[in-house]
C-alpha atoms as a PDB file:
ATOM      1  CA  UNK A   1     103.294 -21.146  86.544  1.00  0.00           C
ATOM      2  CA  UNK A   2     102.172 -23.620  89.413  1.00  0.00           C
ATOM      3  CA  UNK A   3      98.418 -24.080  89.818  1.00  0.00           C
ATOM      4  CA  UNK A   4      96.918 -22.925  92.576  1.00  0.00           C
ATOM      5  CA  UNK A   5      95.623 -25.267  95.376  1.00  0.00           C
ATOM      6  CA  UNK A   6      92.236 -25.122  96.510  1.00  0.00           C
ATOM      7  CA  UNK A   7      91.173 -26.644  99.944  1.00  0.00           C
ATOM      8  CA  UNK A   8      87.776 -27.567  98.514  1.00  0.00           C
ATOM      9  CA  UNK A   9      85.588 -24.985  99.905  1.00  0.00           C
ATOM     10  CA  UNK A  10      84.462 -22.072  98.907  1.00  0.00           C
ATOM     11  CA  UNK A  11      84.228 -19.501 101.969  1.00  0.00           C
ATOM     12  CA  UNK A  12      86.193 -19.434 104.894  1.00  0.00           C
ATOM     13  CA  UNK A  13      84.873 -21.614 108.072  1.00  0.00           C
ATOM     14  CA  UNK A  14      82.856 -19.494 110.399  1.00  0.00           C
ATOM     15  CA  UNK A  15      84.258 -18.274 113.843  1.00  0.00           C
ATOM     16  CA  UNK A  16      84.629 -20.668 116.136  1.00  0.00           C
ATOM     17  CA  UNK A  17      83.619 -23.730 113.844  1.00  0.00           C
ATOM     18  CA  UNK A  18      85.790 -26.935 113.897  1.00  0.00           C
ATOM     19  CA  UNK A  19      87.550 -29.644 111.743  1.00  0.00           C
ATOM     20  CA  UNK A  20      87.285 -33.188 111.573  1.00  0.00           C
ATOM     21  CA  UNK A  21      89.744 -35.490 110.424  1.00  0.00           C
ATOM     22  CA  UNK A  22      90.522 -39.105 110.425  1.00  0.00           C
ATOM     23  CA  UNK A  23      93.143 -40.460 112.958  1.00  0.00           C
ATOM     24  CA  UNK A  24      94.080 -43.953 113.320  1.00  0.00           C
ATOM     25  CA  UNK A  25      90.427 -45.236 112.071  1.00  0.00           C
ATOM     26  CA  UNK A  26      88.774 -42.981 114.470  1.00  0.00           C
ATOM     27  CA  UNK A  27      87.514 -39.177 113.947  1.00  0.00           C
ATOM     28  CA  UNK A  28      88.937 -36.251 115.640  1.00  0.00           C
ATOM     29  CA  UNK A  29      87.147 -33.070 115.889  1.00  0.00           C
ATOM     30  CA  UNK A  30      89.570 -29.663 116.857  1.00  0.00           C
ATOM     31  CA  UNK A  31      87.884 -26.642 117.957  1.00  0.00           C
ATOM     32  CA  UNK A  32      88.560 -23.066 119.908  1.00  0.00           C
ATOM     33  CA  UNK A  33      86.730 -21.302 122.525  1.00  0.00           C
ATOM     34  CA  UNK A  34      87.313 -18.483 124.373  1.00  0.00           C
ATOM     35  CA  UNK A  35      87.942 -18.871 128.349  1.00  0.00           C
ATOM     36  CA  UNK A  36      87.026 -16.443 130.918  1.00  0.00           C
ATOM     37  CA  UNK A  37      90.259 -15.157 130.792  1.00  0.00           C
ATOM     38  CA  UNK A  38      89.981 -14.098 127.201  1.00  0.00           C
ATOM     39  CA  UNK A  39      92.328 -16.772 126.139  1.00  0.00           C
ATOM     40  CA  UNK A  40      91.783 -18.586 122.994  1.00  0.00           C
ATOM     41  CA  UNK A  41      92.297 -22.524 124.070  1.00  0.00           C
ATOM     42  CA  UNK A  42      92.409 -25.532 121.057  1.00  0.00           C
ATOM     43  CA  UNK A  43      90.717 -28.494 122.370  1.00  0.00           C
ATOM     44  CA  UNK A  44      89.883 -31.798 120.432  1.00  0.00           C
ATOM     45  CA  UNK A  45      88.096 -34.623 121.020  1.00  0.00           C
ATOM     46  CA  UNK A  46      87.729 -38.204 119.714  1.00  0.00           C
ATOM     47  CA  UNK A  47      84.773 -40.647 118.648  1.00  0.00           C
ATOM     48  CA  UNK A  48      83.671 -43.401 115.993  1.00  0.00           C
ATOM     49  CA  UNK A  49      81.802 -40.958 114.438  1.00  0.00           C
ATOM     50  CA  UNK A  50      81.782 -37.277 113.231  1.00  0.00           C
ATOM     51  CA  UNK A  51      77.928 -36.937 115.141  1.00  0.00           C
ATOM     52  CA  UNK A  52      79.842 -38.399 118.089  1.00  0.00           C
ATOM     53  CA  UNK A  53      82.230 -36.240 118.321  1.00  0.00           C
ATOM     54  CA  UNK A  54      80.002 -32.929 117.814  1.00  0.00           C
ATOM     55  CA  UNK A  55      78.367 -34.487 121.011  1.00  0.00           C
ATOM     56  CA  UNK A  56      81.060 -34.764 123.146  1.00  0.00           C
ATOM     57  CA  UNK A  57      82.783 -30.972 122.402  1.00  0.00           C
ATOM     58  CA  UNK A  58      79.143 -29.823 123.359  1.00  0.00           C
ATOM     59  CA  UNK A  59      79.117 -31.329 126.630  1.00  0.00           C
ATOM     60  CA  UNK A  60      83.082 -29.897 127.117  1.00  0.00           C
ATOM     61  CA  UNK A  61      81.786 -26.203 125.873  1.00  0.00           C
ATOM     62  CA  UNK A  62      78.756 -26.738 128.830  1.00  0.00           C
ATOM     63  CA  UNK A  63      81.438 -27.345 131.325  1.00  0.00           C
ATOM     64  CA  UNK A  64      83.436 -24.741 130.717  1.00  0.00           C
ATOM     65  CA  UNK A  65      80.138 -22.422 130.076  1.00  0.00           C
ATOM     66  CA  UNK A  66      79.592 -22.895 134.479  1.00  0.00           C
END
């Protein structure tokens, strides 16, 4: 029988948390949020650096907070 894979962690991510992966030597960060329309919308952003990239889908989740 074929082994099971494991993604490496142990729990499920929490609601609404992202991913970060590696893209063409920079870091990508994907995350939902929920508009005022109810809609769930995918958004990702792109940086040098995992911290950078944190930053920058905070200041997107302010502007769509107004």
């Amino acid at each position: 029988m074929a082994k099971k894979k494991t993604t490496g962690r142990s729990k499920p991510r929490a609601k609404g948390e992202g991913s970060f992966r590696v893209r063409n030597g920079r870091v990508e960060y994907r995350f939902t949020y929920v508009d005022e329309n109810d809609e769930t919308i995918r958004k990702s952003v792109r940086g040098e650096s995992e911290l950078e990239c944190y930053l920058k889908a905070e200041e997107v989740l302010k502007q769509v907070e107004r």
